[in-house]
PDB file of N, CA and C in Angstrom:
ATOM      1  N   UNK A   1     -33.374   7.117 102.564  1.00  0.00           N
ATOM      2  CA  UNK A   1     -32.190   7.934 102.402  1.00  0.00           C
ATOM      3  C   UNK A   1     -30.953   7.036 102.401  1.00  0.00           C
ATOM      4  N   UNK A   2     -30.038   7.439 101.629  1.00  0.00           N
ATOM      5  CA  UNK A   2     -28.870   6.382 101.255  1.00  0.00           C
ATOM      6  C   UNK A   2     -27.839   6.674 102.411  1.00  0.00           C
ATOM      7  N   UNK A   3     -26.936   5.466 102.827  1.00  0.00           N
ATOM      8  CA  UNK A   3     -25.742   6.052 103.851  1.00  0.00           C
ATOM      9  C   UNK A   3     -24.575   7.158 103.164  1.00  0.00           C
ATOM     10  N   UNK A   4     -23.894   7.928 104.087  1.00  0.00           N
ATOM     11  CA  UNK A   4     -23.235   8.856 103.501  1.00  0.00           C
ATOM     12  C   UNK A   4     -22.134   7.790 103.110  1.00  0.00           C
ATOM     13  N   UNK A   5     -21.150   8.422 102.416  1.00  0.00           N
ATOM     14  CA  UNK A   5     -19.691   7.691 101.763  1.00  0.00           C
ATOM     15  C   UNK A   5     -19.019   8.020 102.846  1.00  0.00           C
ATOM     16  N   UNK A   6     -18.073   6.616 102.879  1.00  0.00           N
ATOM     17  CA  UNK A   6     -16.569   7.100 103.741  1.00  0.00           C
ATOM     18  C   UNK A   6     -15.605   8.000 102.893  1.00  0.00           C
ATOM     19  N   UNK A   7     -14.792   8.404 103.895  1.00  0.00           N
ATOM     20  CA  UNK A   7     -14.151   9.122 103.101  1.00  0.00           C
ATOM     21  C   UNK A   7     -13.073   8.925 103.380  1.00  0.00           C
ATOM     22  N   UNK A   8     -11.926   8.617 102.208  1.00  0.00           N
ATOM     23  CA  UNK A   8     -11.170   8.054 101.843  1.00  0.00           C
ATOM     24  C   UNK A   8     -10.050   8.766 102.445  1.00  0.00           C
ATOM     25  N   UNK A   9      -8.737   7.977 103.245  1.00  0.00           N
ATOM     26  CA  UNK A   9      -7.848   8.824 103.480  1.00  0.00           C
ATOM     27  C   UNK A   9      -6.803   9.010 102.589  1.00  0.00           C
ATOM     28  N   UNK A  10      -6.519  10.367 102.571  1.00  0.00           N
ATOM     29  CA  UNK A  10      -5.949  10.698 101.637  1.00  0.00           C
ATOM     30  C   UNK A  10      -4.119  11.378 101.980  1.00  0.00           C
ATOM     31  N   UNK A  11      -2.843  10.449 101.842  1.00  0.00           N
ATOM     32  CA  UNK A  11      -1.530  10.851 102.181  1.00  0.00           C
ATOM     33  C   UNK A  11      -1.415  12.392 102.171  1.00  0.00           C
ATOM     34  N   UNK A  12      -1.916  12.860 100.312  1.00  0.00           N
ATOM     35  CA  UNK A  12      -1.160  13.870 100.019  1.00  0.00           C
ATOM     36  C   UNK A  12      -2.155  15.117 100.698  1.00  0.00           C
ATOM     37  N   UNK A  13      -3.169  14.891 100.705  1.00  0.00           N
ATOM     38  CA  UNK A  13      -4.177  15.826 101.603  1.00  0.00           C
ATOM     39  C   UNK A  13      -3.659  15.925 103.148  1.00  0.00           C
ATOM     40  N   UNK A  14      -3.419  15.191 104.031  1.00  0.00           N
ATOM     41  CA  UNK A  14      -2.933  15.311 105.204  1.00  0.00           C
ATOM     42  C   UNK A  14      -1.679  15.671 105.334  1.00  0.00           C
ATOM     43  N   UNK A  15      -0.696  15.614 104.365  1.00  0.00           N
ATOM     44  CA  UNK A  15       0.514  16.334 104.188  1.00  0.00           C
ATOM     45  C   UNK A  15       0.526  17.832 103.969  1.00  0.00           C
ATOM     46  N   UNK A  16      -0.365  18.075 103.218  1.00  0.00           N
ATOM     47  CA  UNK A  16      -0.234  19.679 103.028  1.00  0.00           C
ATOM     48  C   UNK A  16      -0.961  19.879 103.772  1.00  0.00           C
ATOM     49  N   UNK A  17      -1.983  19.843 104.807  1.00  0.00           N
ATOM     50  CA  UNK A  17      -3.053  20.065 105.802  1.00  0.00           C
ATOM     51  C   UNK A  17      -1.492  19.838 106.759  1.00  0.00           C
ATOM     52  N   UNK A  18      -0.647  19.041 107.416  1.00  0.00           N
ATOM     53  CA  UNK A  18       0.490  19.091 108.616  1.00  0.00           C
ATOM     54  C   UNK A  18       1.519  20.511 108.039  1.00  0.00           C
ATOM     55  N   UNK A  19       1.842  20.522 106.393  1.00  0.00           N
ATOM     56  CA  UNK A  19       2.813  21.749 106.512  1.00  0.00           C
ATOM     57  C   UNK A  19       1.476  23.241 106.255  1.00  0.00           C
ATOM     58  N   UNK A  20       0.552  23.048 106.133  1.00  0.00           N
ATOM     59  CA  UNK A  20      -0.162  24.754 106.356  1.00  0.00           C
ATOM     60  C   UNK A  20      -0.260  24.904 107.948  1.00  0.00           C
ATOM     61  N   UNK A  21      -0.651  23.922 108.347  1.00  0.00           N
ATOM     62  CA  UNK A  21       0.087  24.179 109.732  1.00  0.00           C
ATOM     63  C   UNK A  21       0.642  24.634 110.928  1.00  0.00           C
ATOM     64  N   UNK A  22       2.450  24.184 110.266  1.00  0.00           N
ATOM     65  CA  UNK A  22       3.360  24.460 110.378  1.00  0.00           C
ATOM     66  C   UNK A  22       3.974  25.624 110.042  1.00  0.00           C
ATOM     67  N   UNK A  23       3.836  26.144 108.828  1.00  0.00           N
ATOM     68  CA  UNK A  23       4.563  26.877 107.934  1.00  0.00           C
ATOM     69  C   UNK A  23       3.559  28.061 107.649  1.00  0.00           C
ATOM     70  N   UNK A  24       2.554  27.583 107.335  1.00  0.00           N
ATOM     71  CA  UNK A  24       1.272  28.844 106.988  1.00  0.00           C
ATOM     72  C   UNK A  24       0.747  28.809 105.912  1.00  0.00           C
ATOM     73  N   UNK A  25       0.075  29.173 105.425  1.00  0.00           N
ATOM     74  CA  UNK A  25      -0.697  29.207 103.778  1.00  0.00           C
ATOM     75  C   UNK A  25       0.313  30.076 102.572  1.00  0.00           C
ATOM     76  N   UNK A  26       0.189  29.334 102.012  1.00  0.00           N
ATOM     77  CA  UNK A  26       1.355  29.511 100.906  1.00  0.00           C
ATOM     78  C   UNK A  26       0.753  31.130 100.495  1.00  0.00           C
ATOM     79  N   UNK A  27       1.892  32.451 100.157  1.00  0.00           N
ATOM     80  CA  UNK A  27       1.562  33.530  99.483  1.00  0.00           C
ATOM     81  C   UNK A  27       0.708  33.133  98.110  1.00  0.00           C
ATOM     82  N   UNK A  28      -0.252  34.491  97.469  1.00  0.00           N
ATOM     83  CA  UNK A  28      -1.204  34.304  96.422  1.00  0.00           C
ATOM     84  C   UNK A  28      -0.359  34.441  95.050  1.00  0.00           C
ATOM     85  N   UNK A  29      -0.287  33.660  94.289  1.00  0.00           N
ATOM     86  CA  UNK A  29       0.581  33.713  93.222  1.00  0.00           C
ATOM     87  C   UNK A  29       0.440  34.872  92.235  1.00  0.00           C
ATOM     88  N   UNK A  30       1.396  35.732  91.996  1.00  0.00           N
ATOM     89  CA  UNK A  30       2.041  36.730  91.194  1.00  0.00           C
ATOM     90  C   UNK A  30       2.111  36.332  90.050  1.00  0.00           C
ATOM     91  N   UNK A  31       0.852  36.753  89.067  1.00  0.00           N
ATOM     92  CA  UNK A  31       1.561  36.307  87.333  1.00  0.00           C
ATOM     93  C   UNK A  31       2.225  37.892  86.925  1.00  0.00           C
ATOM     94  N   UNK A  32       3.361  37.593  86.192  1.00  0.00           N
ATOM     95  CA  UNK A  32       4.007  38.856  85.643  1.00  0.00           C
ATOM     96  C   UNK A  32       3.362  38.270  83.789  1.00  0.00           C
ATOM     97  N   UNK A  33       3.057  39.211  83.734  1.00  0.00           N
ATOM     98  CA  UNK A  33       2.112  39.235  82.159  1.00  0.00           C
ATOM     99  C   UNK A  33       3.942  39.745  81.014  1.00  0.00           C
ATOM    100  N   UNK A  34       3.611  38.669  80.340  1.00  0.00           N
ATOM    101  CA  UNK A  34       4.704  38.326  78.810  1.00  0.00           C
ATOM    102  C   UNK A  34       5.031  39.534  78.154  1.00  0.00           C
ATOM    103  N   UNK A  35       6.008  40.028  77.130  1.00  0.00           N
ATOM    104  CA  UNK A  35       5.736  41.010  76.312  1.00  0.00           C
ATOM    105  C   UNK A  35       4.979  40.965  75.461  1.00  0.00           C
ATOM    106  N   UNK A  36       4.713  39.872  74.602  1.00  0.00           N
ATOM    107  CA  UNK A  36       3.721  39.766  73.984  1.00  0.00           C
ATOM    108  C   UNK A  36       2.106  40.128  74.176  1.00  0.00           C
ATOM    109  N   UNK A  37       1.960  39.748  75.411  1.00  0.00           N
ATOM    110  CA  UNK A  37      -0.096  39.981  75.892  1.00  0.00           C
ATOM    111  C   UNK A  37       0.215  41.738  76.336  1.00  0.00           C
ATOM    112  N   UNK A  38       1.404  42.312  76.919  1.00  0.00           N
ATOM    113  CA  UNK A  38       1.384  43.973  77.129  1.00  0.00           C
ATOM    114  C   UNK A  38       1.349  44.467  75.624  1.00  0.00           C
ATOM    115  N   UNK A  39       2.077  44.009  74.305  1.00  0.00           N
ATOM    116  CA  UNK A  39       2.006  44.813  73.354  1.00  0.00           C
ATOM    117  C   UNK A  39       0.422  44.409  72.718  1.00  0.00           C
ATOM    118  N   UNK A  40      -0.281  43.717  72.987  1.00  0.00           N
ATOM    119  CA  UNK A  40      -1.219  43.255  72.469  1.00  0.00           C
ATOM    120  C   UNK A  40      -2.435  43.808  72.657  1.00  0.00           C
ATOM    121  N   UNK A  41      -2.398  44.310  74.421  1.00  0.00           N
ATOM    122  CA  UNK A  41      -3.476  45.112  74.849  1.00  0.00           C
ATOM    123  C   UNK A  41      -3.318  46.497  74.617  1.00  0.00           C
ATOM    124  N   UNK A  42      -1.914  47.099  74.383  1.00  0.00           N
ATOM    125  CA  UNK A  42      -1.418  48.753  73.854  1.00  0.00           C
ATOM    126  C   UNK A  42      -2.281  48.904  72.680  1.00  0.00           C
ATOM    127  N   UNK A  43      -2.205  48.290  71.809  1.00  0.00           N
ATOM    128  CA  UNK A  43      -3.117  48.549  70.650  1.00  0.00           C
ATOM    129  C   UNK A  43      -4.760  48.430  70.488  1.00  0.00           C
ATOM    130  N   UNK A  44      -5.050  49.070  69.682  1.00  0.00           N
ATOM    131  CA  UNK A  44      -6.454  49.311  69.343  1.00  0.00           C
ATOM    132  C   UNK A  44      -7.241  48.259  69.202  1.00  0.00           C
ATOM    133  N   UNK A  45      -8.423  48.033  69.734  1.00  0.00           N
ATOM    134  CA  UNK A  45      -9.431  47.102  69.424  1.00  0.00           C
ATOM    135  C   UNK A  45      -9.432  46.805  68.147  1.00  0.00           C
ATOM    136  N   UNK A  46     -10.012  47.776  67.546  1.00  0.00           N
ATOM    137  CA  UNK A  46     -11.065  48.106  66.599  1.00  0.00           C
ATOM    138  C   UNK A  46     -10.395  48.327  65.719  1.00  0.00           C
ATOM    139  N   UNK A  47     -10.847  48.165  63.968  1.00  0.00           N
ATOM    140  CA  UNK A  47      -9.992  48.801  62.913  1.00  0.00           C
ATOM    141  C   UNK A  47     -10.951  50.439  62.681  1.00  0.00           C
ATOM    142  N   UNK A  48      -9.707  51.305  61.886  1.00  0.00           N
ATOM    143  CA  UNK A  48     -10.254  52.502  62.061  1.00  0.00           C
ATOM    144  C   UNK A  48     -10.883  52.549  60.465  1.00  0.00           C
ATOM    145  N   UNK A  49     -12.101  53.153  60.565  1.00  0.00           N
ATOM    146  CA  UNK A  49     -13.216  53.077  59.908  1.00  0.00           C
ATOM    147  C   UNK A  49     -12.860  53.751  58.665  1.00  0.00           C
ATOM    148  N   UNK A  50     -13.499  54.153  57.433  1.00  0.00           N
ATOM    149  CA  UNK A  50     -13.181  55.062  56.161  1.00  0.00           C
ATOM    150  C   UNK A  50     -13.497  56.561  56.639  1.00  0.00           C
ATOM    151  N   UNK A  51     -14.256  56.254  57.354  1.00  0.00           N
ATOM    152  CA  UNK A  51     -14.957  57.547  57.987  1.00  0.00           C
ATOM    153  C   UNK A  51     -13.827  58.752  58.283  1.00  0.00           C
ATOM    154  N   UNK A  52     -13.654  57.897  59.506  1.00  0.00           N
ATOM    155  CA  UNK A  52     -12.264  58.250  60.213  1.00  0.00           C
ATOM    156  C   UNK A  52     -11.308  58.974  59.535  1.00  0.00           C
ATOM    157  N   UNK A  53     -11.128  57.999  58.613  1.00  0.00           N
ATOM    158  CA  UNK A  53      -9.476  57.599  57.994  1.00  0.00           C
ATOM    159  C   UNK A  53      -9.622  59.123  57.582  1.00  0.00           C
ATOM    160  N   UNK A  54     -10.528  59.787  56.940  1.00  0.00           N
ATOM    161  CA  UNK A  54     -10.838  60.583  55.375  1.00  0.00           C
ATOM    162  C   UNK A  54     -11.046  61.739  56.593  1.00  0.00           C
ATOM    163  N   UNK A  55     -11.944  62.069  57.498  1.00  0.00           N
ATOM    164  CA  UNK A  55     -11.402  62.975  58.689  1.00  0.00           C
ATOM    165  C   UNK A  55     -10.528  63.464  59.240  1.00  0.00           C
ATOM    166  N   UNK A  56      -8.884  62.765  59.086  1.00  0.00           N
ATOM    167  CA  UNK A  56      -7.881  62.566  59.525  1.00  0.00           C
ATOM    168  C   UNK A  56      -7.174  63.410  58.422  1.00  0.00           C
ATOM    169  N   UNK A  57      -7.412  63.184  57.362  1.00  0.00           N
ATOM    170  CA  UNK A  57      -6.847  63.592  56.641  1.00  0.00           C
ATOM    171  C   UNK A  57      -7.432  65.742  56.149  1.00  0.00           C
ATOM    172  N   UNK A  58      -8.594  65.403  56.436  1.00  0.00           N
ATOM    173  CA  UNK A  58      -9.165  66.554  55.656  1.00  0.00           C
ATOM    174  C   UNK A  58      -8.613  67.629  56.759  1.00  0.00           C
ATOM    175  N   UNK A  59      -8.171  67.292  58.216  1.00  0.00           N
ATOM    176  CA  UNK A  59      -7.732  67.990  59.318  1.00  0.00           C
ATOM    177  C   UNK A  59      -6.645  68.353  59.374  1.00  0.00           C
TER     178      UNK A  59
END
């Protein structure tokens, strides 16, 4: 069996390990979604079929 690895010390790891801490675990990040991806999901998957179309009309 091989020896385990040292493990390397690391500044920026022990820095944010002293301010969670201190301070606490940072809040879970909030994405606010673009106008673009809201008008994108408003609309229809799918294109509407001949089927359809000629149903629509005869109604």
């Amino acid at each position: 069996m091989s020896r385990a690895k040292k493990e390397v010390f690391s500044v920026t790891k022990a820095v944010k390990s002293n301010a969670r801490d201190r301070v606490g675990t940072p809040p879970p990040e909030v994405v606010i979604p673009d106008e673009k991806t809201r008008a994108a999901r408003r609309t229809s998957k799918h294109k509407v079929t001949l089927q359809k179309l000629l149903q629509r009309e005869d109604a």
